[in-house]
N, C-alpha and C. Protein backbone atom coordinates (compact mmCIF):
# COMPACT_ATOMS: atom_id res chain seq x y z
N UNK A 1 7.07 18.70 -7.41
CA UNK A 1 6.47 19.16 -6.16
C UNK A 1 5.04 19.60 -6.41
N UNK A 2 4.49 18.84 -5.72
CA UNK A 2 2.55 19.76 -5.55
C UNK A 2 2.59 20.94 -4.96
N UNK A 3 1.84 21.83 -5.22
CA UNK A 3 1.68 22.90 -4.40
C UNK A 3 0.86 22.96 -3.17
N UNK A 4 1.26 23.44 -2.41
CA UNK A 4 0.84 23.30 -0.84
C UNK A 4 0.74 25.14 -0.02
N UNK A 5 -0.30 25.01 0.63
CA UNK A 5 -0.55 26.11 1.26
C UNK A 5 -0.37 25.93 2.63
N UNK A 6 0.25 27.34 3.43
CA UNK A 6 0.33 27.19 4.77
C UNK A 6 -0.72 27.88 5.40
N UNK A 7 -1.08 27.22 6.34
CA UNK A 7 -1.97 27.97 6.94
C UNK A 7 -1.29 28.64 8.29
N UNK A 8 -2.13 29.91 9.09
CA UNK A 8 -1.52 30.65 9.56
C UNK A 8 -1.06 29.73 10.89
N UNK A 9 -1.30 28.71 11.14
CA UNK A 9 -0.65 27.94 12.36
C UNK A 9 0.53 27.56 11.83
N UNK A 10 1.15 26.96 10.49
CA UNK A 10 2.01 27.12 10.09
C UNK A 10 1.99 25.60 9.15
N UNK A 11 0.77 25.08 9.63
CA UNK A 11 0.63 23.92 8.63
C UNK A 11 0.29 23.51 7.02
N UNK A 12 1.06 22.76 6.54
CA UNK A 12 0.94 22.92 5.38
C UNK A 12 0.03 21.87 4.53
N UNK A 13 -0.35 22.17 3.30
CA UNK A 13 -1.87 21.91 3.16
C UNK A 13 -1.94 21.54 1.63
N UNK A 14 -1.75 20.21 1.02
CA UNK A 14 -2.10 20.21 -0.22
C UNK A 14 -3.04 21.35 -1.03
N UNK A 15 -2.92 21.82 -2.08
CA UNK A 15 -3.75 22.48 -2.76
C UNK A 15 -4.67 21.89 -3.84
N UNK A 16 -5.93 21.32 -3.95
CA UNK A 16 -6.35 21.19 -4.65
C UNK A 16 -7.69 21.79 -5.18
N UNK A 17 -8.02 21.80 -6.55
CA UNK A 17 -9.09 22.51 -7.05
C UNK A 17 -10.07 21.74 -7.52
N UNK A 18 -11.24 22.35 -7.91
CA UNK A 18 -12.51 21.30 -8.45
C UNK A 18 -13.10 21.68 -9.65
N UNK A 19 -12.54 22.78 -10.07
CA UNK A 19 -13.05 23.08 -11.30
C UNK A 19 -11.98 24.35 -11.87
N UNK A 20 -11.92 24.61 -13.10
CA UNK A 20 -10.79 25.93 -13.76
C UNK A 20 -11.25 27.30 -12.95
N UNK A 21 -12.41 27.69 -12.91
CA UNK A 21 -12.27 29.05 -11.73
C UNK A 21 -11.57 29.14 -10.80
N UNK A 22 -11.60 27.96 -9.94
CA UNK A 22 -10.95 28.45 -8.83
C UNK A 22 -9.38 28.43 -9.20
N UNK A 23 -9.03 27.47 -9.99
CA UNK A 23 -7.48 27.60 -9.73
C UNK A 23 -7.34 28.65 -11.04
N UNK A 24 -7.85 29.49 -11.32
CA UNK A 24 -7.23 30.58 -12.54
C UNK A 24 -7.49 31.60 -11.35
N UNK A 25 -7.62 31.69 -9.83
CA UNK A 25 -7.52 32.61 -9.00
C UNK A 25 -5.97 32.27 -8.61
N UNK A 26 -5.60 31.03 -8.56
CA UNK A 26 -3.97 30.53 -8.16
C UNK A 26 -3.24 32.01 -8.46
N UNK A 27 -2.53 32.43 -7.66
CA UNK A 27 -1.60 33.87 -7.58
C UNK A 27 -0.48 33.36 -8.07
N UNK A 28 0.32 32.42 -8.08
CA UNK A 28 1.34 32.32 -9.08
C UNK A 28 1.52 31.37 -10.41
N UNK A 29 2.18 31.37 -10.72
CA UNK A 29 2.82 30.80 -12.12
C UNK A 29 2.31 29.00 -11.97
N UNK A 30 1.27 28.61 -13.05
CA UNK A 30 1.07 27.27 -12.71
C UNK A 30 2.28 26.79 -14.05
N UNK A 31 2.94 26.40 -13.85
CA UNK A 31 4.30 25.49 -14.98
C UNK A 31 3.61 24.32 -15.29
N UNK A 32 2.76 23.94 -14.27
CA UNK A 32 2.32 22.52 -14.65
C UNK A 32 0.83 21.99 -13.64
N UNK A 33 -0.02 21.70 -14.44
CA UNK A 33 -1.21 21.08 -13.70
C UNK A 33 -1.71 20.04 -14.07
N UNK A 34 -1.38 19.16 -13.01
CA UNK A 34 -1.89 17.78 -12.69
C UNK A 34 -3.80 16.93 -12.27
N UNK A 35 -3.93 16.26 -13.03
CA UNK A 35 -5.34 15.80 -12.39
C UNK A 35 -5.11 14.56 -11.59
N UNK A 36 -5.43 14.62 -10.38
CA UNK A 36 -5.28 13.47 -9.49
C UNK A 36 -6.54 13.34 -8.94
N UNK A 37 -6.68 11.94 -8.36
CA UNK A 37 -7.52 11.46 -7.76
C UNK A 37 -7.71 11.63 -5.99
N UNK A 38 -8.33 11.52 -5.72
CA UNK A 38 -8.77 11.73 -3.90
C UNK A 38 -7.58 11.01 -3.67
N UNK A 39 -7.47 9.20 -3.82
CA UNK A 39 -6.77 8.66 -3.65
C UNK A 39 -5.20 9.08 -3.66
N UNK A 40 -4.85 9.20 -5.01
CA UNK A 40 -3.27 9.90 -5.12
C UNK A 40 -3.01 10.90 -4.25
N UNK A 41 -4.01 12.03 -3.79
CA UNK A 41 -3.95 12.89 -3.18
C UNK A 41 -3.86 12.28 -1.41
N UNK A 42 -4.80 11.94 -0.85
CA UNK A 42 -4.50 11.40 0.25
C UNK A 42 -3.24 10.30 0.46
N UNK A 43 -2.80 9.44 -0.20
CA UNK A 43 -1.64 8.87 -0.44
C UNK A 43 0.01 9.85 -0.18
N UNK A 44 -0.33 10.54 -0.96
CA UNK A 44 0.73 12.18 -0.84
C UNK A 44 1.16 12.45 0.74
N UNK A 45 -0.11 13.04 1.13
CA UNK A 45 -0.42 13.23 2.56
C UNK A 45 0.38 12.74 3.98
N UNK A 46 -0.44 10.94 3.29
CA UNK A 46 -0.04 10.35 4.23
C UNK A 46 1.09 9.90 4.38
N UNK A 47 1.70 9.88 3.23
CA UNK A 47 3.28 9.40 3.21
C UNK A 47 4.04 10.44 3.55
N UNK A 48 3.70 11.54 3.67
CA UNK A 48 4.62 12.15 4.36
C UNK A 48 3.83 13.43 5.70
N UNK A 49 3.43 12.74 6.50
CA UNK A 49 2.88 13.48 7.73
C UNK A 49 3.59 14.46 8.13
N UNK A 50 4.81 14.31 8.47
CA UNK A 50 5.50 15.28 8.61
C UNK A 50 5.86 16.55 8.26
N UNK A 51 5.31 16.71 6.71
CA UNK A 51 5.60 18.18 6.20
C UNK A 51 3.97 18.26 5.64
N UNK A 52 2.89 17.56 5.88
CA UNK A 52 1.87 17.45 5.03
C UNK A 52 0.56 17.63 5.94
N UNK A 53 -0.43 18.61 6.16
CA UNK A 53 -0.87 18.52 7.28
C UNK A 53 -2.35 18.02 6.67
N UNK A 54 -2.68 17.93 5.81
CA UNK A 54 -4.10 17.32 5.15
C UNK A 54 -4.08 17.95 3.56
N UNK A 55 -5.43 18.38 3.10
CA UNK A 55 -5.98 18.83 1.60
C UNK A 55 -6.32 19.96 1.84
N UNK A 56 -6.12 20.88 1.24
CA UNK A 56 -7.28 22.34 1.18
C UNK A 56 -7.90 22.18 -0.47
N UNK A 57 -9.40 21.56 -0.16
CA UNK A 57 -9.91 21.65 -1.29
C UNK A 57 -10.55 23.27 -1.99
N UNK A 58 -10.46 23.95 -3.37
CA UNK A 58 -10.70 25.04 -3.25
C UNK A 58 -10.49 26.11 -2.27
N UNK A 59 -9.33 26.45 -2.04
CA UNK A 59 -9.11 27.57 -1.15
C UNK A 59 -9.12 28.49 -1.04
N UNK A 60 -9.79 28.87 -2.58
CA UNK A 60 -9.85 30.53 -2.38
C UNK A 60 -11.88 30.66 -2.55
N UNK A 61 -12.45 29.96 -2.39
CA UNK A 61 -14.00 30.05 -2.21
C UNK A 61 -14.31 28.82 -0.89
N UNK A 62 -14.53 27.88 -0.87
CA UNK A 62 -14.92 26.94 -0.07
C UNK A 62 -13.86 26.62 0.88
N UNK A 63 -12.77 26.49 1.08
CA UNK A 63 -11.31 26.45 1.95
C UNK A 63 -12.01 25.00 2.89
N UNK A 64 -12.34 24.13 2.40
CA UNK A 64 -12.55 22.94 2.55
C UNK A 64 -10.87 21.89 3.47
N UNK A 65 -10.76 21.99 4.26
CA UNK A 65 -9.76 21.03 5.00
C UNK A 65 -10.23 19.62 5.54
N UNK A 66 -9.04 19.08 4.66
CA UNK A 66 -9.17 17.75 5.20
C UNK A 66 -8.16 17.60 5.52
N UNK A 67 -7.94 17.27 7.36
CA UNK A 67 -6.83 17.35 7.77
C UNK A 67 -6.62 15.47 8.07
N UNK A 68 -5.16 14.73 8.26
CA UNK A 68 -5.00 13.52 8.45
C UNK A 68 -5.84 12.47 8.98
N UNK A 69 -6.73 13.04 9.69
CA UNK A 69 -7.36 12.48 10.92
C UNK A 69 -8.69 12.53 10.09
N UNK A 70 -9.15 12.97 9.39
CA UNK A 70 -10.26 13.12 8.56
C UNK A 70 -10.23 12.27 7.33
N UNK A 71 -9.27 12.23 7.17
CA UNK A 71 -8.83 11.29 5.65
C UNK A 71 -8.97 9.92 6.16
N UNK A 72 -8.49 9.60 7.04
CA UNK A 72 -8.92 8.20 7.53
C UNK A 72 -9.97 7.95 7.82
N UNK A 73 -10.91 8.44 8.24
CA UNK A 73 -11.88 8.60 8.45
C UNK A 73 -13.10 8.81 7.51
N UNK A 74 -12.94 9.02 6.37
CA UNK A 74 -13.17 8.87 4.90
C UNK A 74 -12.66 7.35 4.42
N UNK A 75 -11.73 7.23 4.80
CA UNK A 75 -11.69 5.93 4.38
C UNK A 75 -11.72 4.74 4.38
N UNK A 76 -12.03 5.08 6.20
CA UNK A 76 -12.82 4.29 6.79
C UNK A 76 -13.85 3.99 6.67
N UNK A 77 -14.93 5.02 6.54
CA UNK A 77 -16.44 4.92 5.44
C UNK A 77 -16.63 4.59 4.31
N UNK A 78 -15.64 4.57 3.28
CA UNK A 78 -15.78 3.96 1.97
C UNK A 78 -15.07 3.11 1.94
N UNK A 79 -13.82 2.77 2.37
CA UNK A 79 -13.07 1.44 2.28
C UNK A 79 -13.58 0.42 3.11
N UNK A 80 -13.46 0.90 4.40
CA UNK A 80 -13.64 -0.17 5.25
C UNK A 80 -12.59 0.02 6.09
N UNK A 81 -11.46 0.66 5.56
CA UNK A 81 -9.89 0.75 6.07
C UNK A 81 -9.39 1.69 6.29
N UNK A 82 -8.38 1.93 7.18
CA UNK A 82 -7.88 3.14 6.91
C UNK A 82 -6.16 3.13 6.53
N UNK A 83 -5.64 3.75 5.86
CA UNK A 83 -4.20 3.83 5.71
C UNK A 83 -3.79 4.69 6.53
N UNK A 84 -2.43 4.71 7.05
CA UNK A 84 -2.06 5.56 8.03
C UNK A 84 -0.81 5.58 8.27
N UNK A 85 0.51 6.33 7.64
CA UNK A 85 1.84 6.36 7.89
C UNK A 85 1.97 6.45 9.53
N UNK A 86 2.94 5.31 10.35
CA UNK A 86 3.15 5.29 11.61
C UNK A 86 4.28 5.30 11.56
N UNK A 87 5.27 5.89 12.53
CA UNK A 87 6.84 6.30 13.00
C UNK A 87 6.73 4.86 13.86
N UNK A 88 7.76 4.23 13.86
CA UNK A 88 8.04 3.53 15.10
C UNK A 88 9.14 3.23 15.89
N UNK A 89 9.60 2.95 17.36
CA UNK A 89 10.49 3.00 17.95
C UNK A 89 11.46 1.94 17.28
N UNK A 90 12.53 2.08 17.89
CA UNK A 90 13.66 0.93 17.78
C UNK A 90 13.28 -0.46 18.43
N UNK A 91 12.28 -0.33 19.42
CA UNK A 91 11.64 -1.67 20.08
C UNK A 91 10.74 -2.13 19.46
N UNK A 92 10.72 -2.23 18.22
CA UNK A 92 9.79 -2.80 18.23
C UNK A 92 10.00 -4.03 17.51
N UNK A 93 8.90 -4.91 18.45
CA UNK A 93 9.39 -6.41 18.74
C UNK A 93 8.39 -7.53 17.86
N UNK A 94 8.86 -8.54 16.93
CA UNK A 94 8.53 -9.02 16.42
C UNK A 94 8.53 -10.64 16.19
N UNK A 95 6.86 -11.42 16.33
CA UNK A 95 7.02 -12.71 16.47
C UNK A 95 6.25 -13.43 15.55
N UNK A 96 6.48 -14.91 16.26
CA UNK A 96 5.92 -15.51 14.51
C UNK A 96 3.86 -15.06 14.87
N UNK A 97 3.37 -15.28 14.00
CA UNK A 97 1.82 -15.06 13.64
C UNK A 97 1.01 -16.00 14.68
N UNK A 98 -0.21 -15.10 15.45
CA UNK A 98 -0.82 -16.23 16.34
C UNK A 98 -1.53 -17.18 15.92
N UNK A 99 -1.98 -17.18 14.75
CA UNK A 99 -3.01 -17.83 13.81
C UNK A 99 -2.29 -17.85 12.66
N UNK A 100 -1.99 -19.48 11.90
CA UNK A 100 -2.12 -19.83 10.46
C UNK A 100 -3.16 -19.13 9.56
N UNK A 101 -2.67 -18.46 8.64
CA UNK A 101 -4.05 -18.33 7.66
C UNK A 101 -3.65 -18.43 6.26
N UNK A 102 -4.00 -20.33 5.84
CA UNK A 102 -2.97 -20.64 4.43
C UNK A 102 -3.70 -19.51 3.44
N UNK A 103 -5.16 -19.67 3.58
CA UNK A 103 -5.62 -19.44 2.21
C UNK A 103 -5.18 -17.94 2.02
N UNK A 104 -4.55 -17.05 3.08
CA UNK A 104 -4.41 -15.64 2.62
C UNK A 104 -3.20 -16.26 2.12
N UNK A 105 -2.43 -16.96 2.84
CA UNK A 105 -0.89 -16.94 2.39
C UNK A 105 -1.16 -17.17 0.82
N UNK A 106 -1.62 -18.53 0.72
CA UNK A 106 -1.89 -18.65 -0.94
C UNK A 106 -1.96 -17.39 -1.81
N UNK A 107 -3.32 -16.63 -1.19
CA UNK A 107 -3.88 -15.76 -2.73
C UNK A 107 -2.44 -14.23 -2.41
N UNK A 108 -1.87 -14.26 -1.19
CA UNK A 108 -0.40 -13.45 -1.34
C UNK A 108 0.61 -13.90 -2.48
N UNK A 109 0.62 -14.87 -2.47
CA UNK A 109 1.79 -15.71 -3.13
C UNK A 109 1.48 -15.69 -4.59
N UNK A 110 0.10 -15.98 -4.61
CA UNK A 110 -0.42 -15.77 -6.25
C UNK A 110 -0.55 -14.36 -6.65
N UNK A 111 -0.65 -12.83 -5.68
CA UNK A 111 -0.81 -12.05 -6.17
C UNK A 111 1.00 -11.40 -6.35
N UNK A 112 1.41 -11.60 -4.85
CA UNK A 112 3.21 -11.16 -5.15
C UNK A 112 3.69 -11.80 -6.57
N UNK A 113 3.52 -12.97 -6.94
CA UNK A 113 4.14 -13.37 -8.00
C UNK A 113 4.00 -12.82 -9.50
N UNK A 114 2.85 -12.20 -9.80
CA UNK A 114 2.77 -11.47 -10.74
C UNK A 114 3.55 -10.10 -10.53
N UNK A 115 4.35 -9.82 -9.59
CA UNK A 115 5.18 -8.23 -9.61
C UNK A 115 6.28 -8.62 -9.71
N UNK A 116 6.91 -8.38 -10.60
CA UNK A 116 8.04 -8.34 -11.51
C UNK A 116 9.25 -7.64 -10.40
N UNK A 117 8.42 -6.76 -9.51
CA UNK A 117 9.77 -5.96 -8.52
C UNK A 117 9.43 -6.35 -7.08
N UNK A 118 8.48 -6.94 -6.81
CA UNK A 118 8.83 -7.94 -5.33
C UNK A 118 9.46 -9.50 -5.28
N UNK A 119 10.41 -9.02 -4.12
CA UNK A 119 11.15 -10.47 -3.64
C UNK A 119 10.89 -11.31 -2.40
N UNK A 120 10.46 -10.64 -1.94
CA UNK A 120 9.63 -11.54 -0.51
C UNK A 120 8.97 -10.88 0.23
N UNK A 121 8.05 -11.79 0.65
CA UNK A 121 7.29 -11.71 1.90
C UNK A 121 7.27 -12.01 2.90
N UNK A 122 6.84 -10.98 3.79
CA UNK A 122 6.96 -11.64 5.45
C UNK A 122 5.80 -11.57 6.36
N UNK A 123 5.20 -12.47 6.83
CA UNK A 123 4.24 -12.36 7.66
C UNK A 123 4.15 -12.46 9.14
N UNK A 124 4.16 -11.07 10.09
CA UNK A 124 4.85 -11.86 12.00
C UNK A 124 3.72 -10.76 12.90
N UNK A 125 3.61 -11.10 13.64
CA UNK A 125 3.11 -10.24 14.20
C UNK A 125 4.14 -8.77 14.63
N UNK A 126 3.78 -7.58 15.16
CA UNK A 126 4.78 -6.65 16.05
C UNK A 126 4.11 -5.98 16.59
N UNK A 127 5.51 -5.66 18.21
CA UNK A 127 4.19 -4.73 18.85
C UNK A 127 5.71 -4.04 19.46
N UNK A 128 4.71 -2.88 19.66
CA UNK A 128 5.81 -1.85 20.34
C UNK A 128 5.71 -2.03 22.02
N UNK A 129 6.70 -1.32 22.87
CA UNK A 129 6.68 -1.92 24.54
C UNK A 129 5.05 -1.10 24.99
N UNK A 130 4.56 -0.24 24.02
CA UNK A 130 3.47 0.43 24.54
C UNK A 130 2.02 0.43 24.16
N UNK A 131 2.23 -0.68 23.39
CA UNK A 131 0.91 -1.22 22.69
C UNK A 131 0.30 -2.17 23.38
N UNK A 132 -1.32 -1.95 23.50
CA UNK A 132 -1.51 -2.96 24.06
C UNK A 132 -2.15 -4.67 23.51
N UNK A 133 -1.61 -4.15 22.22
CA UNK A 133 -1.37 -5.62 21.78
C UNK A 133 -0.90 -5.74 20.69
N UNK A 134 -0.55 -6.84 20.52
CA UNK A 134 0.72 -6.66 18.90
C UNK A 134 -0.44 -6.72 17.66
N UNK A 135 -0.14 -6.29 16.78
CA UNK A 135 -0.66 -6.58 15.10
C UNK A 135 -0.11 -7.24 14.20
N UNK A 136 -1.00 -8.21 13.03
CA UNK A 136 -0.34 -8.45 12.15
C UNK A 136 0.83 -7.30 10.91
N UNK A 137 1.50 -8.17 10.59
CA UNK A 137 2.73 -6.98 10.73
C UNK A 137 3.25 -7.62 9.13
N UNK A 138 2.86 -7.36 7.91
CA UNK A 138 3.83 -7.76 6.89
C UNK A 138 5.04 -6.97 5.59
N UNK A 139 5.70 -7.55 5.97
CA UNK A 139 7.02 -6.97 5.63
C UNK A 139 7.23 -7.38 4.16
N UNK A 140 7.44 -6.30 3.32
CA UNK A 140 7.49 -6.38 1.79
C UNK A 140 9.04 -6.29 1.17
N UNK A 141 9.49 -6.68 0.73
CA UNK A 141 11.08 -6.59 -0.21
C UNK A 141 10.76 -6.53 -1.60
N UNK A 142 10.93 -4.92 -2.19
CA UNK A 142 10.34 -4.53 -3.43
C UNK A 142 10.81 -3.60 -3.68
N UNK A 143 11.03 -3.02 -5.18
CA UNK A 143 11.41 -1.85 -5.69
C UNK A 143 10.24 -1.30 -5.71
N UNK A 144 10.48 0.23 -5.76
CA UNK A 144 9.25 0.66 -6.98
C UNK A 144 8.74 1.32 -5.33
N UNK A 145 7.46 2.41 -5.29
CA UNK A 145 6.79 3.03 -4.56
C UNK A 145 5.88 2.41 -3.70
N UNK A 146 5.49 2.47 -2.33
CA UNK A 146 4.36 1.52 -1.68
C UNK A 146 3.14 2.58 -2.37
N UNK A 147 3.42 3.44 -2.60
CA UNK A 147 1.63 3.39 -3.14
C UNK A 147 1.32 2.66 -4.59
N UNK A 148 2.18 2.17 -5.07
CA UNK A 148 2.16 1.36 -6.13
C UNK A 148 1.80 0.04 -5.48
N UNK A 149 1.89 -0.43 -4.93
CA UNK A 149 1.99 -1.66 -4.39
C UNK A 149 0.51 -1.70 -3.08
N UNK A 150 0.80 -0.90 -2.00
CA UNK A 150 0.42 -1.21 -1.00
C UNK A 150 -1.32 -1.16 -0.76
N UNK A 151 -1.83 -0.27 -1.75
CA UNK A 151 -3.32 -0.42 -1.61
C UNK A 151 -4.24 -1.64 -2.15
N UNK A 152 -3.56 -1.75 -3.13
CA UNK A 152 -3.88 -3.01 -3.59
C UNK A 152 -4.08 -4.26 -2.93
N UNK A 153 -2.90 -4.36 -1.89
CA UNK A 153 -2.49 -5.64 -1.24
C UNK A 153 -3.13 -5.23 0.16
N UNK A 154 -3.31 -4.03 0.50
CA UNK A 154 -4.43 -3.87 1.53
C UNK A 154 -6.01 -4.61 1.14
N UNK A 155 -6.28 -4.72 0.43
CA UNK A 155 -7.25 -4.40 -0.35
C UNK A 155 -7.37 -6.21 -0.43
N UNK A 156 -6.64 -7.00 -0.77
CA UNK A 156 -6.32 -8.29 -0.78
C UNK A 156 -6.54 -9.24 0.89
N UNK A 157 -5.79 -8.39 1.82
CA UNK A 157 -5.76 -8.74 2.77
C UNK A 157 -7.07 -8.60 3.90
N UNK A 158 -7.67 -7.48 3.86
CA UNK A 158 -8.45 -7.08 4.50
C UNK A 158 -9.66 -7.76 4.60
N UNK A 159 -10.12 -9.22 3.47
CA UNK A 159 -11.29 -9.75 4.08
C UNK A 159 -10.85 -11.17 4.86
N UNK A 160 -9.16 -11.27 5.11
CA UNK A 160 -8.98 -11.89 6.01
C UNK A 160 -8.72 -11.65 7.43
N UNK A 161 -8.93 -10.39 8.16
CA UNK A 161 -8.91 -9.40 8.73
C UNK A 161 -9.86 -9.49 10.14
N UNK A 162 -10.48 -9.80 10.97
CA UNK A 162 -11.50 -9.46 11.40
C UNK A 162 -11.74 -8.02 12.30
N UNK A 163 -13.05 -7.81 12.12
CA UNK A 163 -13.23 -5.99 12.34
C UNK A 163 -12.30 -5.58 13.81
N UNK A 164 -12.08 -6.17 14.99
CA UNK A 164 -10.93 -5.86 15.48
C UNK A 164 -9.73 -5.52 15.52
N UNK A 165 -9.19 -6.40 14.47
CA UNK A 165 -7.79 -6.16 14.06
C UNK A 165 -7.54 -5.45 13.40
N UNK A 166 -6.24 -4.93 13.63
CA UNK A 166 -5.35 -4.45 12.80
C UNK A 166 -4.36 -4.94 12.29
N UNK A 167 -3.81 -4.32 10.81
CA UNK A 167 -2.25 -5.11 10.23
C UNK A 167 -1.38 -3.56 9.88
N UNK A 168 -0.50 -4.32 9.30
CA UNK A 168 0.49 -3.10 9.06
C UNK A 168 1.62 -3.28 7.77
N UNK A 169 2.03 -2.86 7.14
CA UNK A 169 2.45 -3.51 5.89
C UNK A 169 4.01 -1.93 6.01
N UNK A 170 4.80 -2.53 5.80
CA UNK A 170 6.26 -2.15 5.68
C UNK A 170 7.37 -2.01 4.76
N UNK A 171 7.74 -1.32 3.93
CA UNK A 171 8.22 -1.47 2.70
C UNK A 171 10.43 -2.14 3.66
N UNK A 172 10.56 -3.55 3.33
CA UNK A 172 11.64 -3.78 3.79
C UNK A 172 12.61 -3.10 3.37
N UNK A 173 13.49 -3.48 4.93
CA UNK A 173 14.72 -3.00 5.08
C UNK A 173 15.55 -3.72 5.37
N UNK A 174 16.85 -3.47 5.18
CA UNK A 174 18.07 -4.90 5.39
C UNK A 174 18.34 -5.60 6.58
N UNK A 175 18.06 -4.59 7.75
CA UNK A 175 17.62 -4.63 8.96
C UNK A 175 16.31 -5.53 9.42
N UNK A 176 14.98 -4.87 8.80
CA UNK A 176 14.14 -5.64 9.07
C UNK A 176 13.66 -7.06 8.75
N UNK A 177 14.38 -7.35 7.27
CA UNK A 177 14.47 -8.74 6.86
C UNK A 177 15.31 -9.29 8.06
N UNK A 178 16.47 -9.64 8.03
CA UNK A 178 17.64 -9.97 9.22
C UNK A 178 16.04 -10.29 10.28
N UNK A 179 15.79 -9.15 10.91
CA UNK A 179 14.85 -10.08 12.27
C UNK A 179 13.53 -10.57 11.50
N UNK A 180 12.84 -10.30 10.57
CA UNK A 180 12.27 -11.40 10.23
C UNK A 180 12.14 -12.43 9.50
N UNK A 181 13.66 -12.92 9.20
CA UNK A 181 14.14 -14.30 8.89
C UNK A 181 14.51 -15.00 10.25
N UNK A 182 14.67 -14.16 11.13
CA UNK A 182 15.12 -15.33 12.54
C UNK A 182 13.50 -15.52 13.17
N UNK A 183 12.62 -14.92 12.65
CA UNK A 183 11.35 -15.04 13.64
C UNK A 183 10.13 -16.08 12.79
N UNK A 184 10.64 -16.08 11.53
CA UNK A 184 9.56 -16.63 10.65
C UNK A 184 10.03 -16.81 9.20
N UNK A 185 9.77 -18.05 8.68
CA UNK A 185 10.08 -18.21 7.14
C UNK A 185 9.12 -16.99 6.04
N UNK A 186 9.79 -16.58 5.03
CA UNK A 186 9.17 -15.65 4.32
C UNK A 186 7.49 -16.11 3.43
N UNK A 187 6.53 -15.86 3.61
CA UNK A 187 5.00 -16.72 3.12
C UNK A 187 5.13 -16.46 1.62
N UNK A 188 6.23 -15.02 1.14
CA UNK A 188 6.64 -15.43 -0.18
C UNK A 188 8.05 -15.10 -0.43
N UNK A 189 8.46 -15.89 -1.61
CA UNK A 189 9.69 -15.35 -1.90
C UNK A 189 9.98 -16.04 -3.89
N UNK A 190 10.73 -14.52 -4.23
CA UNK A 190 10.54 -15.01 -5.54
C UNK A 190 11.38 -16.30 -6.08
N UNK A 191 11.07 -17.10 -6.78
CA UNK A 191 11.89 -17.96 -7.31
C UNK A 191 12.91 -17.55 -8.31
């Protein structure tokens, strides 16, 4: 577990430091201290919105917050992209892709195949009943962590992308394979 601070609204707040002063102010028992990156740290965050309300960089001098909405927004300025854990309904509805695009499929197929713990790929569009328009939508079948996996392959995908769009990447489920084998053949699958 990272350590996390609440703030008095009741939100809770990664803790991180920038140098040994501030965290030799830390009031309890450090058992263990980790060096992570912005990245690992926002990754944390975002994977779990729900109990995670942003960063408190230095909190006992600078109390620096970077709350969810800010992190994307950061990474939108240096990436280009933003990552962003989304909840979604039970409707949500999924079809084949409006546009062919071999050469991404290709350099997918050449990059999935070097991971030893992915088994297929899926490429469809989805949109929820309240969106006003569907996104590319790809569905992963893999062991192992999406932050192991998923920035990377953001990162792959995104100069096939145009600045309008959006995609969305999904760590599969037994469920979600099932509807997207009836909507679309998999663009990879391991041999």
């Amino acid at each position: 577990m990272l350590a996390a601070m609440i703030s008095p609204a009741g939100d809770r707040y990664l803790s991180a430091f920038t140098h040994p002063g501030e965290l030799a102010q830390w009031p309890f028992d450090n058992n263990k201290t980790v060096l992570l990156s912005f990245d690992e740290l926002k990754l944390e965050v975002l994977n779990n919105p729900k109990k995670l309300a942003g960063i408190v960089i230095d909190p006992f001098s600078k109390m620096l917050l970077l709350d969810q909405e800010l992190i994307e927004q950061i990474d939108m300025l240096t990436e280009g992209f933003g990552i962003r854990r989304v909840e979604h309904s039970r409707d949500l509805q999924l079809t084949r892709p409006a546009k062919v695009m071999p050469a991404l499929i290709e350099e997918l197929s050449v990059f999935l195949s070097g991971k030893e713990n992915v088994y297929s790929a899926y490429m469809l569009m989805a949109r929820e009943p309240d969106d006003p328009q569907p996104r590319l939508l790809f569905i992963i079948d893999f062991d192992g962590e999406k932050s192991e996996l998923f920035p990377d392959l953001t990162k792959l995908i995104c100069p096939y992308i145009n600045q309008d769009e959006t995609f969305e990447m999904m760590k599969a489920t037994y469920e979600l394979l099932e509807a997207a084998a009836l909507k679309s053949a998999p663009v990879y699958k391991k041999p």
